[in-house]
Each structure stands twice: as C-alpha cells, then as structure tokens.
C-alpha atoms as a PDB file:
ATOM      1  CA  UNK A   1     100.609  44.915-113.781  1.00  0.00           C
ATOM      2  CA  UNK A   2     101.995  46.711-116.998  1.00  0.00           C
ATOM      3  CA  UNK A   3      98.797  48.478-118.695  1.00  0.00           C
ATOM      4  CA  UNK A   4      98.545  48.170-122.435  1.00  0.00           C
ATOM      5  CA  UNK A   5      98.052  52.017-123.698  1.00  0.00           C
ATOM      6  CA  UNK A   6      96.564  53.482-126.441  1.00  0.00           C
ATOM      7  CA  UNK A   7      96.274  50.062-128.128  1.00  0.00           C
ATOM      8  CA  UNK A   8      92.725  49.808-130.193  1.00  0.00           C
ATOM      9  CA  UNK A   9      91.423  53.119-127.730  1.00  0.00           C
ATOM     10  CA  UNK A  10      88.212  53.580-128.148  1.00  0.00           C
ATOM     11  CA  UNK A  11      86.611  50.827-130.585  1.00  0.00           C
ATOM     12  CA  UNK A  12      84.686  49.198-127.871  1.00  0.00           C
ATOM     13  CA  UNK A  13      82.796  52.985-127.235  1.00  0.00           C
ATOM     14  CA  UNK A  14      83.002  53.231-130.518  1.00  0.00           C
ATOM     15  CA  UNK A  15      81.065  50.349-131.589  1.00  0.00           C
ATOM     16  CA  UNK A  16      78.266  51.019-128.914  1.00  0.00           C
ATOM     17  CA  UNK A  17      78.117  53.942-130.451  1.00  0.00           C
ATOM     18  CA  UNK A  18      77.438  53.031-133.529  1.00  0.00           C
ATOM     19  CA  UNK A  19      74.804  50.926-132.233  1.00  0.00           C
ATOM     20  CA  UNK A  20      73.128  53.779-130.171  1.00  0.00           C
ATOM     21  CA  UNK A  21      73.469  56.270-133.339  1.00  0.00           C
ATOM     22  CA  UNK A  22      71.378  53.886-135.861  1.00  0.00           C
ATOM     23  CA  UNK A  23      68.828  53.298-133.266  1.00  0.00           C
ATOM     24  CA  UNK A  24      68.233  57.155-132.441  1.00  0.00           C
ATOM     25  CA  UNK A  25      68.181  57.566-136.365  1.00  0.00           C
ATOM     26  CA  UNK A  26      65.557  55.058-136.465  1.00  0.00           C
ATOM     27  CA  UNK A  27      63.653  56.337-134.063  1.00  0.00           C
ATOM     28  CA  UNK A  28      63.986  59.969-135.706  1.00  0.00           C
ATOM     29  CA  UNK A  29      62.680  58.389-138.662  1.00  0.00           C
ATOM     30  CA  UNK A  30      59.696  57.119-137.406  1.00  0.00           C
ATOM     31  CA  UNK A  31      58.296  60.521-136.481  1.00  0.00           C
ATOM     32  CA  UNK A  32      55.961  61.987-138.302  1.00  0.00           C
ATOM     33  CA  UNK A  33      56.567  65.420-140.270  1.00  0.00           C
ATOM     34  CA  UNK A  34      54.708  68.913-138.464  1.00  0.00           C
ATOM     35  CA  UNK A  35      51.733  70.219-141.341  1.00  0.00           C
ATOM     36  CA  UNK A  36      52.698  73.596-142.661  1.00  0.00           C
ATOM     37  CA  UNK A  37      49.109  74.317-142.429  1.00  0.00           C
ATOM     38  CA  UNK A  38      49.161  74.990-146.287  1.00  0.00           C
ATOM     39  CA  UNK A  39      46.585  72.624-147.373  1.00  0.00           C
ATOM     40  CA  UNK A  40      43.581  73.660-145.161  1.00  0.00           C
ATOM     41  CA  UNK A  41      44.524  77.545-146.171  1.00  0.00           C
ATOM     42  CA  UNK A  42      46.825  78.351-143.313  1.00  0.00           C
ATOM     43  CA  UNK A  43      49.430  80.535-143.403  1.00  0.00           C
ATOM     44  CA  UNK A  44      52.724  79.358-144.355  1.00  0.00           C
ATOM     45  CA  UNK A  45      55.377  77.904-140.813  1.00  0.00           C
ATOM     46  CA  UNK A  46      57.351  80.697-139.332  1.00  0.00           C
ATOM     47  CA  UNK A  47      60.864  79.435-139.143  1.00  0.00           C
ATOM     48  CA  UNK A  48      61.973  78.617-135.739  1.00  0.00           C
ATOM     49  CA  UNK A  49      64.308  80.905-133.719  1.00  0.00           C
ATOM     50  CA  UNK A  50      66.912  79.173-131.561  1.00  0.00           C
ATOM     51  CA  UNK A  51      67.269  80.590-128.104  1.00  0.00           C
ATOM     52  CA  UNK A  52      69.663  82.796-127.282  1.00  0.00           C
ATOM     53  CA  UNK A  53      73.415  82.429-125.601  1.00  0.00           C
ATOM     54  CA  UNK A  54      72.442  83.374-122.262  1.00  0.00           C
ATOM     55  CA  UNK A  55      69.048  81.116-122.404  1.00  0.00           C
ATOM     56  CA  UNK A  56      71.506  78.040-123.791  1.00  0.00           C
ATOM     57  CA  UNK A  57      73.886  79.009-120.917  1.00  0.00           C
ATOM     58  CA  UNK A  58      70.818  78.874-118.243  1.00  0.00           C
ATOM     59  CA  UNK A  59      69.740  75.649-119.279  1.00  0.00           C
ATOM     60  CA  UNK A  60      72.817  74.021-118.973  1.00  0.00           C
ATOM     61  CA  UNK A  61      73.604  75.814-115.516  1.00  0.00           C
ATOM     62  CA  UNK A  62      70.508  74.063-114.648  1.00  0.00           C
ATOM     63  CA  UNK A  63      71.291  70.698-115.976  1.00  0.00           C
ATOM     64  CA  UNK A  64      74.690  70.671-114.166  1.00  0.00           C
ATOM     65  CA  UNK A  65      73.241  72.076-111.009  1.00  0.00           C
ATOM     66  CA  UNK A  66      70.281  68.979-111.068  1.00  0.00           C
ATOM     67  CA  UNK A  67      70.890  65.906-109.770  1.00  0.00           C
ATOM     68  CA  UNK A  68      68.749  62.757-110.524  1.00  0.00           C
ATOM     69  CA  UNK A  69      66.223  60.326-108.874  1.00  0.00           C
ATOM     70  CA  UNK A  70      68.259  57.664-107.120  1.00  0.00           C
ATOM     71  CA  UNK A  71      67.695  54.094-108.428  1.00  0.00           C
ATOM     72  CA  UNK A  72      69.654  51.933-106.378  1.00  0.00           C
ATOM     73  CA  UNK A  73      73.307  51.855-104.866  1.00  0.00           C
ATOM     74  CA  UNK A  74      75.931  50.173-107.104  1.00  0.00           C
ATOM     75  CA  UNK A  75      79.456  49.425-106.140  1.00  0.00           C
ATOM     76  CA  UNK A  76      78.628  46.967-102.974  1.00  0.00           C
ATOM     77  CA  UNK A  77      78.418  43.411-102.479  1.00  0.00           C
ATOM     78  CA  UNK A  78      75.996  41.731-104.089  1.00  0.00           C
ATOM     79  CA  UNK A  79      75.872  44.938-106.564  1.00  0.00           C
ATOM     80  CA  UNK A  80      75.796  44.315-110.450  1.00  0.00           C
ATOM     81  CA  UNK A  81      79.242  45.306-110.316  1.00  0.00           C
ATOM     82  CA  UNK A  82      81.202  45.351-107.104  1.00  0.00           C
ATOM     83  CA  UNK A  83      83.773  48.434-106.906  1.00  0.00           C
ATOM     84  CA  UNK A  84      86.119  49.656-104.350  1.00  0.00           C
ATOM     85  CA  UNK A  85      83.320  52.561-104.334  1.00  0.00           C
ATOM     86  CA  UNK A  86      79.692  52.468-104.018  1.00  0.00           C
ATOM     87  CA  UNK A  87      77.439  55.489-105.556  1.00  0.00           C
ATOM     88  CA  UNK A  88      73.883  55.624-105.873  1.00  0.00           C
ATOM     89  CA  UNK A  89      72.532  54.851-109.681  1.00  0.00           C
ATOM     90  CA  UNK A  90      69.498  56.948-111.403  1.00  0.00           C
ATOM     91  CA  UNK A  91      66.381  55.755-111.927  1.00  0.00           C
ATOM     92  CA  UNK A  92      66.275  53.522-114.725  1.00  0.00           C
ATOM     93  CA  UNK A  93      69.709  53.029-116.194  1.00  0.00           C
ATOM     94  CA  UNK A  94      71.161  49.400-116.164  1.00  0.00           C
ATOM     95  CA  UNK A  95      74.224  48.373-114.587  1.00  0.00           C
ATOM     96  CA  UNK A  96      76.628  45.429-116.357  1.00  0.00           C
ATOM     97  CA  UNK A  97      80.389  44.080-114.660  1.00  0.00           C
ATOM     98  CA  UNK A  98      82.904  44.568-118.067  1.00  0.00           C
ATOM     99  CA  UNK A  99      84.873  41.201-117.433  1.00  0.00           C
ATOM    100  CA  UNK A 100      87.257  40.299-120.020  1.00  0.00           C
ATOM    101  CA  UNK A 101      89.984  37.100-119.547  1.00  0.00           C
ATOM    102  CA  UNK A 102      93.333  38.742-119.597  1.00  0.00           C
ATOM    103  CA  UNK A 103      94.592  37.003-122.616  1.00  0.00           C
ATOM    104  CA  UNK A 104      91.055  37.457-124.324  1.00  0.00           C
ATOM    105  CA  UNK A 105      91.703  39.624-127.708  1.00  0.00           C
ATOM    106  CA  UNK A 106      89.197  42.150-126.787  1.00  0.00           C
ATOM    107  CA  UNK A 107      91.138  42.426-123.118  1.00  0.00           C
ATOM    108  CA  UNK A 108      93.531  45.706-124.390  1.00  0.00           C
ATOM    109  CA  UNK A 109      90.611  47.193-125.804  1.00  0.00           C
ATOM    110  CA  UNK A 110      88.965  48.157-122.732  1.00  0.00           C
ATOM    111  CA  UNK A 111      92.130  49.725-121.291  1.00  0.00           C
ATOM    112  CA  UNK A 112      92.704  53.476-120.839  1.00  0.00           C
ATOM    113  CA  UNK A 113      95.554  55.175-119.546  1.00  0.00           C
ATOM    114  CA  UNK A 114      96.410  53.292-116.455  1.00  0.00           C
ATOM    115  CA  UNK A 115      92.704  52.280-115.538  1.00  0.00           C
ATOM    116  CA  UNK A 116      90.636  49.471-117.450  1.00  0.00           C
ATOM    117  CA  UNK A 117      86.665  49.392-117.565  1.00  0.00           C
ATOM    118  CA  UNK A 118      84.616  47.258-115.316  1.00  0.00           C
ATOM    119  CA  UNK A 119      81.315  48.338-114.974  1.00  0.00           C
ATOM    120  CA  UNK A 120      78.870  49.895-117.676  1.00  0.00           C
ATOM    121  CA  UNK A 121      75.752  51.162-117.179  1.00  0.00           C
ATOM    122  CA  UNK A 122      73.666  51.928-120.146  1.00  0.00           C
ATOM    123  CA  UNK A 123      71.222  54.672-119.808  1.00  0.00           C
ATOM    124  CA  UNK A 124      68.755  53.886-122.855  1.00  0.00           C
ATOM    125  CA  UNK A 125      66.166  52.349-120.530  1.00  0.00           C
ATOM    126  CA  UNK A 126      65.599  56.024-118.772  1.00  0.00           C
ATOM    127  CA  UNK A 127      64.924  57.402-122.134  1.00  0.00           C
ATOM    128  CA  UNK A 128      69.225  58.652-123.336  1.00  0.00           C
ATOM    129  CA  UNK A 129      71.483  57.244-125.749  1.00  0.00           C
ATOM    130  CA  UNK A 130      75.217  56.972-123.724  1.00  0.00           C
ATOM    131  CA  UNK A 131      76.783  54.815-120.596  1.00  0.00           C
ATOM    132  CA  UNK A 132      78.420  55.799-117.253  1.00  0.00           C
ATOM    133  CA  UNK A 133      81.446  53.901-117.551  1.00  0.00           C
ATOM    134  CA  UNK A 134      83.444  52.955-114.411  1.00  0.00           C
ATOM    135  CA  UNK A 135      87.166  52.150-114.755  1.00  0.00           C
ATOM    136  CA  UNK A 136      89.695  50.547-112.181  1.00  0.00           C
ATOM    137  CA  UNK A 137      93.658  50.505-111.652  1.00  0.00           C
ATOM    138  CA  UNK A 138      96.227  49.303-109.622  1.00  0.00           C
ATOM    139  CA  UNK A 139      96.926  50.273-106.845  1.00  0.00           C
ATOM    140  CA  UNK A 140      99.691  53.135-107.200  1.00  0.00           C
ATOM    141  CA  UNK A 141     101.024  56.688-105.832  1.00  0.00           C
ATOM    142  CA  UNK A 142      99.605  58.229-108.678  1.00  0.00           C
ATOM    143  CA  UNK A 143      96.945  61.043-107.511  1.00  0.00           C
ATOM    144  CA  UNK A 144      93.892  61.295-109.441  1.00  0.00           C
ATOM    145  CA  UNK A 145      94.857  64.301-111.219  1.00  0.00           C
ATOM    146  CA  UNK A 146      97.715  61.971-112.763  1.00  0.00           C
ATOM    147  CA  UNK A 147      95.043  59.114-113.133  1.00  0.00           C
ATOM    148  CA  UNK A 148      92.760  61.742-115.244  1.00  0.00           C
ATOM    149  CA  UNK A 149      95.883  63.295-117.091  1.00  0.00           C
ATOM    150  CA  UNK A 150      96.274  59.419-118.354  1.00  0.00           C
ATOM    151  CA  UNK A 151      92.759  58.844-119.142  1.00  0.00           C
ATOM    152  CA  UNK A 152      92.476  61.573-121.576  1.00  0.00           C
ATOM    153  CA  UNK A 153      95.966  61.595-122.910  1.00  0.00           C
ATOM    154  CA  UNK A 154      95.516  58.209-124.407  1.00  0.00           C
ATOM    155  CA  UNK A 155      92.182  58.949-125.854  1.00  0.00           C
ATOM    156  CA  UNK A 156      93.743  60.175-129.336  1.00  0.00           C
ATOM    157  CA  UNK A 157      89.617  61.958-129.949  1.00  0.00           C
ATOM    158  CA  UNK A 158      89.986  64.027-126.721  1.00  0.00           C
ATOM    159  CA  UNK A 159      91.148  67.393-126.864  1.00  0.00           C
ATOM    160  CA  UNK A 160      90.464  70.867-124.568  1.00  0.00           C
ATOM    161  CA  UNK A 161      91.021  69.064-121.577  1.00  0.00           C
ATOM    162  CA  UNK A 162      90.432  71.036-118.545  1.00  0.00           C
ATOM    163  CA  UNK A 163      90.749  69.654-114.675  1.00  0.00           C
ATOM    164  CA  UNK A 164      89.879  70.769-111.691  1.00  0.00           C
ATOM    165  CA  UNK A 165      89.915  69.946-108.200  1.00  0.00           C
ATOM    166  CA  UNK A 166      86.969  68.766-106.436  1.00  0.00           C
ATOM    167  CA  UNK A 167      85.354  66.126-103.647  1.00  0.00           C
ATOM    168  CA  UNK A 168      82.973  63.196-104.893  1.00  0.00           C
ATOM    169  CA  UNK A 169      80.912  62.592-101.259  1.00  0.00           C
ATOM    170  CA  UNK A 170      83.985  63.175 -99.013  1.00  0.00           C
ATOM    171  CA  UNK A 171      86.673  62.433-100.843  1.00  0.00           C
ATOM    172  CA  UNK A 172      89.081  64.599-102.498  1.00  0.00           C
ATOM    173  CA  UNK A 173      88.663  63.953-106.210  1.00  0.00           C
ATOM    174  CA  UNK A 174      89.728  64.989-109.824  1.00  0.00           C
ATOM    175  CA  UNK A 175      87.184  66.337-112.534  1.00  0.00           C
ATOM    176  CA  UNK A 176      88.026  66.620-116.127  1.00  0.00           C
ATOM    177  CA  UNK A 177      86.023  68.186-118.555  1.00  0.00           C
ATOM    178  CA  UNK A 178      86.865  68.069-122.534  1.00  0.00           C
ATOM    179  CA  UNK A 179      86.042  67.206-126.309  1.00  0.00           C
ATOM    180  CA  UNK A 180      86.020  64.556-128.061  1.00  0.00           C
ATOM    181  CA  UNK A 181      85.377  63.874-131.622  1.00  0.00           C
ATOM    182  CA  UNK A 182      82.244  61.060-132.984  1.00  0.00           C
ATOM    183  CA  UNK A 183      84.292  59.720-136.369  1.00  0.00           C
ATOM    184  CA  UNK A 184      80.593  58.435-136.616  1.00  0.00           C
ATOM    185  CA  UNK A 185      78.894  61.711-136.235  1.00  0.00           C
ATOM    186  CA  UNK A 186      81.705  63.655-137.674  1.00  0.00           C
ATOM    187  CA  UNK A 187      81.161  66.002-135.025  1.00  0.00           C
ATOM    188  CA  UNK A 188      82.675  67.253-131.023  1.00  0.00           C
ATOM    189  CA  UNK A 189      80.996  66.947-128.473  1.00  0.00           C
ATOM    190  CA  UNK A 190      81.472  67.008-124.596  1.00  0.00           C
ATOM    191  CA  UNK A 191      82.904  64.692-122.233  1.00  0.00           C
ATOM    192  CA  UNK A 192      83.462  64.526-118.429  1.00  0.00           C
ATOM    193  CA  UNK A 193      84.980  62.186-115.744  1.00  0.00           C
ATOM    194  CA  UNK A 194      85.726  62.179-112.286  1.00  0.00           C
ATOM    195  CA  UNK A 195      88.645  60.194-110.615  1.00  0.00           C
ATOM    196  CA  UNK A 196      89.447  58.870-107.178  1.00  0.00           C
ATOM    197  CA  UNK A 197      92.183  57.054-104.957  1.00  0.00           C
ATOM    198  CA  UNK A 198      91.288  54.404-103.016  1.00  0.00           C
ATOM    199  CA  UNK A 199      93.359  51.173-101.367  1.00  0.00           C
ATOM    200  CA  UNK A 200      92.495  48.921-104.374  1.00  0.00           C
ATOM    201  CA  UNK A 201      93.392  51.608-106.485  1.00  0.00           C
ATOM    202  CA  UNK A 202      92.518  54.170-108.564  1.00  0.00           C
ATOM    203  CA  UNK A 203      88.483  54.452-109.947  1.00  0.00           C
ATOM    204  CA  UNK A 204      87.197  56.946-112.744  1.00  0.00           C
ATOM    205  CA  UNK A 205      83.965  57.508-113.381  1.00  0.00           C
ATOM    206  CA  UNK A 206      83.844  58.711-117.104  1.00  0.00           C
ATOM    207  CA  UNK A 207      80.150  60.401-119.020  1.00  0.00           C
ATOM    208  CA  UNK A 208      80.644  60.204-122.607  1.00  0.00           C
ATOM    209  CA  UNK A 209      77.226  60.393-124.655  1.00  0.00           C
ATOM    210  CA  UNK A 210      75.960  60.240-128.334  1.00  0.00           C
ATOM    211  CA  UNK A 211      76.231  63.621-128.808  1.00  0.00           C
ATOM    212  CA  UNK A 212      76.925  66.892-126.700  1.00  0.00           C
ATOM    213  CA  UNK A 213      73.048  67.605-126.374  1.00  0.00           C
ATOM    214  CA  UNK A 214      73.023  63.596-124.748  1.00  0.00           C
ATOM    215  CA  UNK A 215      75.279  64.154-122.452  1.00  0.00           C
ATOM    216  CA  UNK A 216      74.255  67.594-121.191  1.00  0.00           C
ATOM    217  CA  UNK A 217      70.895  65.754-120.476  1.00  0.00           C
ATOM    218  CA  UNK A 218      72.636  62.558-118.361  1.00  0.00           C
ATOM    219  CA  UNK A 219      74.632  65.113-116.206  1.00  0.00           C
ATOM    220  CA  UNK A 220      72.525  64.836-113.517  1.00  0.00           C
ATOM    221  CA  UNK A 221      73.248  61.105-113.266  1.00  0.00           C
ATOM    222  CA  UNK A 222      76.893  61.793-113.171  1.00  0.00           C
ATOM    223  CA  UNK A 223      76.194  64.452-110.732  1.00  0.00           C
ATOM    224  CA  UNK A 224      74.447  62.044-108.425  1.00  0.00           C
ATOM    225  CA  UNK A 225      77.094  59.804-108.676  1.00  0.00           C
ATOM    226  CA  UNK A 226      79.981  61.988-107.536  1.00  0.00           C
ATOM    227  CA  UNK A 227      77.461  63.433-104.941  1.00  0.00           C
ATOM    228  CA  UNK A 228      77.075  59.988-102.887  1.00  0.00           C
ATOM    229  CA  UNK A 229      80.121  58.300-103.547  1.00  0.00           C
ATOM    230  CA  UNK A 230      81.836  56.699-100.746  1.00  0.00           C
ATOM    231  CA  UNK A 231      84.716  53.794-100.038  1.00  0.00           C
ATOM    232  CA  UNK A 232      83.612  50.345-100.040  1.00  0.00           C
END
C-alpha cells in the first residue's frame, strides 16, 4: 500500500492540542492567587529560586528511570485496540482504536512516514495533558531504525533527532528522542518514540505531550510500555 507522506502532518495532534492547551489554561485560571502577606503586616514574598542544573537533571533521571502503575494490557483481543503487540497501560489513561475509511478526507491526516495511527490513549483522566499514540505499517524489510528515521523526517516540527538502539520486553527495538515545536505554544519541547518489527508490520509507539514539563511527567507510562511489550 503506497503511504501518503507529509500530507496535512500533524493537524490531527495539532488540533488535540489545541483542545488540551485551552483546558489547562482554564484550569490555570481558576486558581486562586498566593497572599503576599502585605495586608495583615507581613513581610513582603521572597521571589522564588528555581533549582539548580544538577537538581533539574536528578529529577528527570528519576522520571525516566520510574515506571508506572499498570492499568490493564492493551494490544490483545478483545483490547480497546487490538495490535500486533500487547503492552501493559498505566493506571488511568484511556485507550481509543483511530479507524478512519481509506477514502475518508481525514484518512492522510493520520499518516506518518510509512506508519499510520491506530490507537490513542489519552492520559487526561490520570491527571496529564498528552496521548500515547500507537502507529502501524505494512509489512516491509525496513528495520525500525528506518521506520523511526521516517517517522520524524516527515514531521516538518521535529528537529534534534537522536536514535538509539534498544529492546522493548525482548525485542530488539529503535528509540528516538527529539524536538518538536507547539505553533500553539510557540515553544520546543520534547518528544520520544519507540519502534518495532513484527509479521504484520512495523509498530511505533510515539509520547508527544503539551509541553516538555508534560511529557517528562508521562515518561513513566511510556517506560512501562516498552518495558512489557511483547508479540501478539
């Protein structure tokens, strides 16, 4: 099957974005202000002081190194979306098949490189704003470096892209890690996927996020995810 690339890339994350974005705003802007203390006679707020490189660097160490409460397995039979993989799902976040006819308008949209989406699975309900995305291919010699090299390429936001080898459960596997760029934000922030062969073809696994302090907190669910995949 001859993959539409680059066409319309990245409205469909794009719009949930957008979506995410207002509602975080609007939650931000139902908080209530801190008192300076100023009206009862205290002293005046000492500015906060951000934490230091090496503290920043700890704390994400840590958040890479974590991985989260399992929730389910998704990927099987019966699953909400059934993958040539299965992978256990944290705690929380909400599974949904992507299934778009082929000559449905919307249909290019959700196609990346050589993969196309088919499973989503939001992670607002366990308290973050940004989706594990899972995206399939057919079957091919490509390795999943190659698959991962195609991801990003056609992702005209990405940039930095840096892979490595790894294993998701047992199998040998890809990793990317890189930046993309919010238009809605105006700002970079981090990205990460994993890819794999299997005998239906290729799957990535892709964390995006709302922002790069988003994602650094849903790591762990991408973590568990590589951790306990398996073949269907």
């Amino acid at each position: 099957m001859t993959m539409t690339r680059g066409t319309g890339r990245g409205r469909v994350p794009a719009a949930l974005a957008a979506v995410t974005a207002a509602a975080a705003m609007a939650l931000a802007g139902c908080s209530s202000s801190a008192g300076t203390g100023a009206e009862d006679g205290g002293s005046a707020p000492v500015p906060a002081v951000s934490s230091s490189a090496p503290a920043k660097a700890a704390e994400k160490a840590g958040a890479e190194a974590a991985v989260a409460a399992k929730g389910g397995r998704l990927g099987g039979a019966g699953s909400a979306c059934e993958l040539p993989v299965t992978f256990d799902l944290t705690a929380r976040w909400k599974p949904k098949a992507i299934e778009l006819e082929p000559d449905s308008i919307l249909a290019d949209l959700a196609e990346q490189g050589t993969v196309k989406m088919v499973c989503e699975i939001d992670a607002k309900p366990a308290g973050n704003i940004g989706f594990l995305r899972v995206w399939q291919g057919e079957a091919s010699e490509d390795d999943p470096q190659a698959v991962l090299k195609a991801f990003v390429e056609d992702d005209p936001n990405a940039s930095e892209a840096a892979y490595t080898q790894v294993k998701a459960g047992a199998l040998a596997a890809a990793e990317v890690r890189y930046t993309g760029h919010s238009e809605l934000l105006e700002e970079s922030k981090s990205e990460r996927a994993f890819a794999v062969s299997t005998p239906d073809g290729p799957v990535v696994v892709h964390l995006g996020g709302m922002d790069t302090d988003e994602h650094t907190a849903m790591l762990p669910a991408f973590e568990l995810a590589k951790k306990s995949l398996k073949l269907g």
